[in-house]
N, C-alpha and C. Protein backbone atom coordinates (compact mmCIF):
# COMPACT_ATOMS: atom_id res chain seq x y z
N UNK A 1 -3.79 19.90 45.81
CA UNK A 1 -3.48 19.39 44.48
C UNK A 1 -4.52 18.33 44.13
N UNK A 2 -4.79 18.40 42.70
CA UNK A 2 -6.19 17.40 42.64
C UNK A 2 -5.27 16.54 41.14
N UNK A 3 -5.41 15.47 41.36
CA UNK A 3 -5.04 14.39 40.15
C UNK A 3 -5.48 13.74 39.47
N UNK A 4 -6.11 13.30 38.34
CA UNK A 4 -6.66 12.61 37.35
C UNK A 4 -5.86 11.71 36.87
N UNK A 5 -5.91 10.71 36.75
CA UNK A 5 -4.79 9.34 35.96
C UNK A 5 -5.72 9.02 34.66
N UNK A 6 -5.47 8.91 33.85
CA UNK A 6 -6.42 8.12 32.75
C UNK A 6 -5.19 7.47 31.47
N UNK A 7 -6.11 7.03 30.77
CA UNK A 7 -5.04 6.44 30.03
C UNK A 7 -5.99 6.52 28.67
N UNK A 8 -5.25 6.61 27.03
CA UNK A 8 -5.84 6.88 26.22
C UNK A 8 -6.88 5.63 25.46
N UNK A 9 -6.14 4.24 25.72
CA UNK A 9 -6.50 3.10 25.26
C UNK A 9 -6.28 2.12 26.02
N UNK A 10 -7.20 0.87 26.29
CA UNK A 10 -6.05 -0.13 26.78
C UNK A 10 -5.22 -0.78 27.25
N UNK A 11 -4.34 -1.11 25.36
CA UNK A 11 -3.66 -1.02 24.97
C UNK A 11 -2.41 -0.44 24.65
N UNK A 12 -2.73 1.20 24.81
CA UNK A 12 -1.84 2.02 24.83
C UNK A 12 -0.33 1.85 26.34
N UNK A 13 0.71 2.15 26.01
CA UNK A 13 1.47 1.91 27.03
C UNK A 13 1.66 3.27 27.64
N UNK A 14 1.53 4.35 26.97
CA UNK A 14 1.86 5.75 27.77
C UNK A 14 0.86 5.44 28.67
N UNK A 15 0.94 6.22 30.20
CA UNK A 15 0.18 6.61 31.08
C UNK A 15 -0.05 7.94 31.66
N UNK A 16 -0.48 8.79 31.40
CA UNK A 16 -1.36 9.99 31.84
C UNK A 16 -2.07 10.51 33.21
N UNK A 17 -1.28 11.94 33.54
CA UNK A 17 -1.98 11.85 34.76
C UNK A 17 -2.01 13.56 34.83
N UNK A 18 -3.24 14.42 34.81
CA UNK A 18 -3.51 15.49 34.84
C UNK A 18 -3.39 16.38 36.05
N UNK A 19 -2.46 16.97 36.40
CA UNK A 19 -2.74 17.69 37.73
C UNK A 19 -3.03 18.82 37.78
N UNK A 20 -3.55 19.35 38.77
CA UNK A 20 -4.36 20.49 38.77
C UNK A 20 -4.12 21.04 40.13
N UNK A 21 -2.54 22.42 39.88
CA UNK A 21 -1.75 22.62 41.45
C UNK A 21 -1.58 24.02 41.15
N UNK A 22 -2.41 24.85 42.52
CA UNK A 22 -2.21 26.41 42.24
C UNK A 22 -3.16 26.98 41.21
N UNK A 23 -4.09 26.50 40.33
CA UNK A 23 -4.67 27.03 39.51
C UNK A 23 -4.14 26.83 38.22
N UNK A 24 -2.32 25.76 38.10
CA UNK A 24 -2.51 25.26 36.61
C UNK A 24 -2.69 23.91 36.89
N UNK A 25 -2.82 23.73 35.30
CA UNK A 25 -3.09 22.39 34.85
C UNK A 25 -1.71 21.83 33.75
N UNK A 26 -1.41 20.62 34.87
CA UNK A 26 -0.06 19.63 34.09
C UNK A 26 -0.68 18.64 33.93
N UNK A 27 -0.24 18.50 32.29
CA UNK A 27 -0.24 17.27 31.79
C UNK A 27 1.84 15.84 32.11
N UNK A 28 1.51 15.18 32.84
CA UNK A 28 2.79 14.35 32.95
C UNK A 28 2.72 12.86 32.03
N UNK A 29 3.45 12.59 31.23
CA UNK A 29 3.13 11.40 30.42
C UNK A 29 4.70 10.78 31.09
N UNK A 30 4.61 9.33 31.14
CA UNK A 30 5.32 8.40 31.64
C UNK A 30 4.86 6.65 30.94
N UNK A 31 6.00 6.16 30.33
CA UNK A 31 5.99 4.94 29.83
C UNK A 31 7.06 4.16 30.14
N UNK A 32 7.01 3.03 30.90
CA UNK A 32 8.53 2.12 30.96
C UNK A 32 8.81 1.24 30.17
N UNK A 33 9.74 2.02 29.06
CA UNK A 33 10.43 1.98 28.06
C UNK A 33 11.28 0.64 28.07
N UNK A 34 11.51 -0.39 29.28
CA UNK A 34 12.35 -1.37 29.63
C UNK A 34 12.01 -2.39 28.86
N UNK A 35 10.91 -2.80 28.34
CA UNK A 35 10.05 -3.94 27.42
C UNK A 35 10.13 -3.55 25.98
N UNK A 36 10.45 -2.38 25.95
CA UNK A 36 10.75 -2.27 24.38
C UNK A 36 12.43 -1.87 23.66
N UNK A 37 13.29 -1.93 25.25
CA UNK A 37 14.60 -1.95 24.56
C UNK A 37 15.04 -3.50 25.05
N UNK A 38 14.49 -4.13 25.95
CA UNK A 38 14.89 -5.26 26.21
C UNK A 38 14.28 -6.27 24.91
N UNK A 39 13.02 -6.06 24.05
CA UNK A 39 12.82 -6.63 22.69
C UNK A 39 13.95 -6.18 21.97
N UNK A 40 13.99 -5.03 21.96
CA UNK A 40 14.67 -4.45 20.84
C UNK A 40 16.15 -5.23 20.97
N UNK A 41 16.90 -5.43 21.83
CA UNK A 41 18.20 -6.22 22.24
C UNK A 41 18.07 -7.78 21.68
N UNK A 42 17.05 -8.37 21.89
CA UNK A 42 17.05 -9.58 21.66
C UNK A 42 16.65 -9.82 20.44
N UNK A 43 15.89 -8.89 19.28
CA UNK A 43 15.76 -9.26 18.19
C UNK A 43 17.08 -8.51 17.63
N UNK A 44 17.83 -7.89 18.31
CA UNK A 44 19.21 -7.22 17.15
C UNK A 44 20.14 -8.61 16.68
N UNK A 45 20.20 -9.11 18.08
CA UNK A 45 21.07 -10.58 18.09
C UNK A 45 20.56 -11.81 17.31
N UNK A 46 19.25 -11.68 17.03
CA UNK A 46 18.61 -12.56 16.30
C UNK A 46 19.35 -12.55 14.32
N UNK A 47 19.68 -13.71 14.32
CA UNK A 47 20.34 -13.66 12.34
C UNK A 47 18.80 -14.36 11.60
N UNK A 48 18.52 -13.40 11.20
CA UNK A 48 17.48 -12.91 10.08
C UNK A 48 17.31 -11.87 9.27
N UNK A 49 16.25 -12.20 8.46
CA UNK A 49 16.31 -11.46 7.21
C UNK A 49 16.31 -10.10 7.50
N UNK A 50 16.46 -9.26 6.32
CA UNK A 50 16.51 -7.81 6.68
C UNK A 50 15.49 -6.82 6.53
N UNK A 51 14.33 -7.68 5.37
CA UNK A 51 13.23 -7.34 4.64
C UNK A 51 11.98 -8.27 5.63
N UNK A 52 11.36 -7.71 5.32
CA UNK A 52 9.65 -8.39 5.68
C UNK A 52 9.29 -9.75 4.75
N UNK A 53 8.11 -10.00 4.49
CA UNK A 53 7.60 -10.76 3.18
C UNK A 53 7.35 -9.70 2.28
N UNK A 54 6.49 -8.30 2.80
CA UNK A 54 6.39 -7.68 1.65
C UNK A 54 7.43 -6.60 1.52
N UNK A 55 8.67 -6.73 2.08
CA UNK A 55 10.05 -6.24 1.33
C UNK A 55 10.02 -5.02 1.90
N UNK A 56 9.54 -4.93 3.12
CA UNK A 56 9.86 -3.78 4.03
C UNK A 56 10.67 -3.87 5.35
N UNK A 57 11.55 -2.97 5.25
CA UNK A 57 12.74 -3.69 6.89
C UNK A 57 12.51 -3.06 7.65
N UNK A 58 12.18 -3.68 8.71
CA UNK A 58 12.16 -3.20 10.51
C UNK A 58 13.65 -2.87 10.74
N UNK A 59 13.53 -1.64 11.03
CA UNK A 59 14.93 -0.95 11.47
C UNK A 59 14.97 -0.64 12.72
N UNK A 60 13.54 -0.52 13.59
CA UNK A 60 13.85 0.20 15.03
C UNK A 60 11.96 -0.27 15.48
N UNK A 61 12.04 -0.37 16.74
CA UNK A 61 10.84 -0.32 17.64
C UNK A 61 10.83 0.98 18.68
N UNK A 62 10.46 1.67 18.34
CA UNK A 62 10.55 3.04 19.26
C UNK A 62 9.44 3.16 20.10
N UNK A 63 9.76 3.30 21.46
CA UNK A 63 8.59 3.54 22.86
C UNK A 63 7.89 4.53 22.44
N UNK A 64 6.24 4.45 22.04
CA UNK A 64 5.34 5.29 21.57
C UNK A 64 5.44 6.50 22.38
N UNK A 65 6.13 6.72 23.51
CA UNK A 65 6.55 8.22 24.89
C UNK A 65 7.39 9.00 23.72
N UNK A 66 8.19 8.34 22.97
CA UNK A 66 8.88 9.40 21.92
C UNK A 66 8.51 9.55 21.22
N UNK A 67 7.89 8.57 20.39
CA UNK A 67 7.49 9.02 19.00
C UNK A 67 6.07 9.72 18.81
N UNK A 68 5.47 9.48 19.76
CA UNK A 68 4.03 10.79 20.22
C UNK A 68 3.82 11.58 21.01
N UNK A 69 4.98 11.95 21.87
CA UNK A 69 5.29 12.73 22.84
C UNK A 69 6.63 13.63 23.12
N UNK A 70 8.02 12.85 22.60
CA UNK A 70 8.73 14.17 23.50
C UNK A 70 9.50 13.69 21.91
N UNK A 71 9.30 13.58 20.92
CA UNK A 71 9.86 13.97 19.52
C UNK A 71 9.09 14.65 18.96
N UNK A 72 8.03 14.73 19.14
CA UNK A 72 7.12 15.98 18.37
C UNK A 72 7.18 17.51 19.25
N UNK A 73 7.34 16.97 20.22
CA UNK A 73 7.44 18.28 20.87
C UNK A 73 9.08 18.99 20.47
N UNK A 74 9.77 18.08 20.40
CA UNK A 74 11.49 18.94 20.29
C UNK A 74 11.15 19.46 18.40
N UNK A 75 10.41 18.45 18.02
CA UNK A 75 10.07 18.94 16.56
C UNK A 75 9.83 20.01 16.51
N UNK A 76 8.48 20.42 17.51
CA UNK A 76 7.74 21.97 17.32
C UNK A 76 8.64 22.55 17.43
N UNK A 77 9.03 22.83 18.24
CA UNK A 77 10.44 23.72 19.25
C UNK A 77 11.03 24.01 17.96
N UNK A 78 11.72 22.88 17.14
CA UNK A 78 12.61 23.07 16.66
C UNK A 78 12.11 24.19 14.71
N UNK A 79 11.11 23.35 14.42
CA UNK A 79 10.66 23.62 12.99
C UNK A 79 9.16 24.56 13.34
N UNK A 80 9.00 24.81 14.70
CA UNK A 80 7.77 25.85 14.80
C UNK A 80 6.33 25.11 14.69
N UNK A 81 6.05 23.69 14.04
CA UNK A 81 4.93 23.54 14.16
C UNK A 81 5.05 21.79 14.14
N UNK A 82 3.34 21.52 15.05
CA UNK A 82 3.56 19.85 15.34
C UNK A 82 3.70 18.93 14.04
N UNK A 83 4.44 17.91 14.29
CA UNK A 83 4.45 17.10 12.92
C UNK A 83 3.12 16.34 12.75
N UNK A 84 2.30 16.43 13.86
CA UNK A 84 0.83 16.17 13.09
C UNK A 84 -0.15 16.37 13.43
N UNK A 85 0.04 18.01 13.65
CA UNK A 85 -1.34 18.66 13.47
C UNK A 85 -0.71 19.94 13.46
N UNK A 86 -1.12 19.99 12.44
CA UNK A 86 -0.14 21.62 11.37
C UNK A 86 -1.74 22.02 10.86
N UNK A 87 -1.16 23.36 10.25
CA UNK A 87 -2.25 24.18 9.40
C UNK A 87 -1.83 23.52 8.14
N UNK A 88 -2.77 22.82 7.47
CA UNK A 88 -2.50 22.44 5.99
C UNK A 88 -3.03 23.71 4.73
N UNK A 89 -3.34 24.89 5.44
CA UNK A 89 -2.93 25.66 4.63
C UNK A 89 -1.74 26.86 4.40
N UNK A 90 -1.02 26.78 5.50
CA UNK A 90 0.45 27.14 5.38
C UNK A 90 1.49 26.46 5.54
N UNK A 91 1.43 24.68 5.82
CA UNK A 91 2.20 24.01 5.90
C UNK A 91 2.04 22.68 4.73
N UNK A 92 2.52 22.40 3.50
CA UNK A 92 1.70 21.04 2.64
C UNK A 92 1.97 19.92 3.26
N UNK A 93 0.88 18.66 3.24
CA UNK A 93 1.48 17.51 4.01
C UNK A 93 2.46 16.81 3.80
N UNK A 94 2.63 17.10 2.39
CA UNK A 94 4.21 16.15 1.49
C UNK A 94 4.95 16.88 2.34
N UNK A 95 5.22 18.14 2.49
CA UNK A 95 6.63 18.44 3.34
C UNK A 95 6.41 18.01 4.69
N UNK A 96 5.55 18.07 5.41
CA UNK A 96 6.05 18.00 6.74
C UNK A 96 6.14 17.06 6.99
N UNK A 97 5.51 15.57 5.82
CA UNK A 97 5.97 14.32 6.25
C UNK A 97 7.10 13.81 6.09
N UNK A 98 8.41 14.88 4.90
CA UNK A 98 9.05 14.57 4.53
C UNK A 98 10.03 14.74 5.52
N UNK A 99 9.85 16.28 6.27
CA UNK A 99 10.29 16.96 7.52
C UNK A 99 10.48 15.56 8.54
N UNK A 100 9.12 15.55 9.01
CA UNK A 100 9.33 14.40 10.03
C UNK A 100 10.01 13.44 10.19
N UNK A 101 9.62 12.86 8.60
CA UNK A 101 10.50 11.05 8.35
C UNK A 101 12.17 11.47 8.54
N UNK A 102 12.51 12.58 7.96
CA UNK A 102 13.42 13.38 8.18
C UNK A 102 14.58 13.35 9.71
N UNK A 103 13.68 13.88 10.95
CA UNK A 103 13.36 13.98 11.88
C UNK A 103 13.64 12.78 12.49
N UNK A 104 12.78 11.54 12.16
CA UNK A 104 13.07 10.40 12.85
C UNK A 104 14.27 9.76 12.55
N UNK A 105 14.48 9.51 11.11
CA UNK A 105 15.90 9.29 11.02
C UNK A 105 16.91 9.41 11.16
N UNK A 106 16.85 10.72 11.44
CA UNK A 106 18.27 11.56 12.13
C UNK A 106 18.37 10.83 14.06
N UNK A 107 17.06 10.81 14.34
CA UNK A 107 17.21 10.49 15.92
C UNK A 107 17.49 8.92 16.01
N UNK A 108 16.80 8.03 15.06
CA UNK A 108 17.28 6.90 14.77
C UNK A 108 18.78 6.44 14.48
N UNK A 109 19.59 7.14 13.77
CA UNK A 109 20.57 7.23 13.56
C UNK A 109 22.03 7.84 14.29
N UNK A 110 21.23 8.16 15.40
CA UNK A 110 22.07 9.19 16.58
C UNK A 110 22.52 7.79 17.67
N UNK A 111 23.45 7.97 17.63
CA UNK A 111 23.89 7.11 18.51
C UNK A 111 23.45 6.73 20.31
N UNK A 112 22.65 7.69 20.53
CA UNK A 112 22.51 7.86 21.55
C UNK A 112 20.93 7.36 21.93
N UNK A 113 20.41 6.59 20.72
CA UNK A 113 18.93 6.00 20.65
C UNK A 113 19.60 4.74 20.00
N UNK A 114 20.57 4.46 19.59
CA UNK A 114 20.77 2.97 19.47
C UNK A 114 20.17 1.99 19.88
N UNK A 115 19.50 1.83 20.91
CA UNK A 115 18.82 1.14 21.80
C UNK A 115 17.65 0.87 21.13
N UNK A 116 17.15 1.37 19.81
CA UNK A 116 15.84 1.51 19.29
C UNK A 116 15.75 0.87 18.29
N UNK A 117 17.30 0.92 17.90
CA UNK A 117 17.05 0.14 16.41
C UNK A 117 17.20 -1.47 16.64
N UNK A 118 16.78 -2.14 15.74
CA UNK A 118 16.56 -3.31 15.66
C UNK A 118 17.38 -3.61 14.74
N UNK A 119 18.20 -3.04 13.65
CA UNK A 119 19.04 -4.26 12.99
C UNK A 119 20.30 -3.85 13.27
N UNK A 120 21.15 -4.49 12.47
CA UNK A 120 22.75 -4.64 13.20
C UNK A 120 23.25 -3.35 13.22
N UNK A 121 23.81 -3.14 14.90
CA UNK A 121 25.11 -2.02 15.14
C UNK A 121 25.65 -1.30 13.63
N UNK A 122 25.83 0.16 13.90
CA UNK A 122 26.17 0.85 12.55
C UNK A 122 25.99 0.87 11.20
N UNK A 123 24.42 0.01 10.76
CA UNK A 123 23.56 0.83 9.75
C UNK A 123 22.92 1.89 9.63
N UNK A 124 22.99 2.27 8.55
CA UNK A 124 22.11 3.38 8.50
C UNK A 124 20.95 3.72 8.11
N UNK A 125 20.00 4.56 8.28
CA UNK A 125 18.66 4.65 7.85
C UNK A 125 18.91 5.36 6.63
């Protein structure tokens, strides 16, 4: 078995590691997600505003492992093509961004990612 580790940025928190066993090739992505629900906990409890300065609300901090990795993939699965990198000539970008935002909100809103959102228990997106 031969292994490659690399990482895309940085910065970036996913970590990457290519293996190469039997003649295929796995890609394994892994991020510890513990620093961004342990923020996410301590700013829910925090009493502040709900808006930004420029009147936009932080609703959730999501571990970049989902939101560029295993939500686009249940996306494909689910709607047949990636939410961002489609054919823009059989797919328009207004829909599939609408698809996506779509997409995230529903998983945002699932009780079972609670852990992600940042403002108070049982709002909704």
């Amino acid at each position: 078995m031969t292994e490659w580790v690399y990482d895309f940025a940085p910065d970036n928190p996913i970590r990457q590691r290519l293996i190469k066993e039997d003649g295929n090739l796995f890609l394994h992505s892994h991020q510890d997600v513990q620093p961004v629900l342990d923020y996410n906990g301590a700013v829910r409890n925090i009493d502040r505003p709900t808006t930004t300065k420029e009147g936009t609300a932080v609703a959730a901090k999501i571990p970049a492992i989902f939101y560029w990795v295993h939500w686009p993939q249940e996306f494909k699965e689910k709607f047949g093509y990636h939410p961002k990198r489609y054919d823009p000539t059989t797919i328009k970008s207004d829909d599939a961004e609408a698809q996506w935002g779509k997409f995230l909100k529903g998983k945002l809103n699932d009780p079972d990612f609670s852990k992600f959102r940042t403002d108070k228990p049982g709002m909704k997106l």
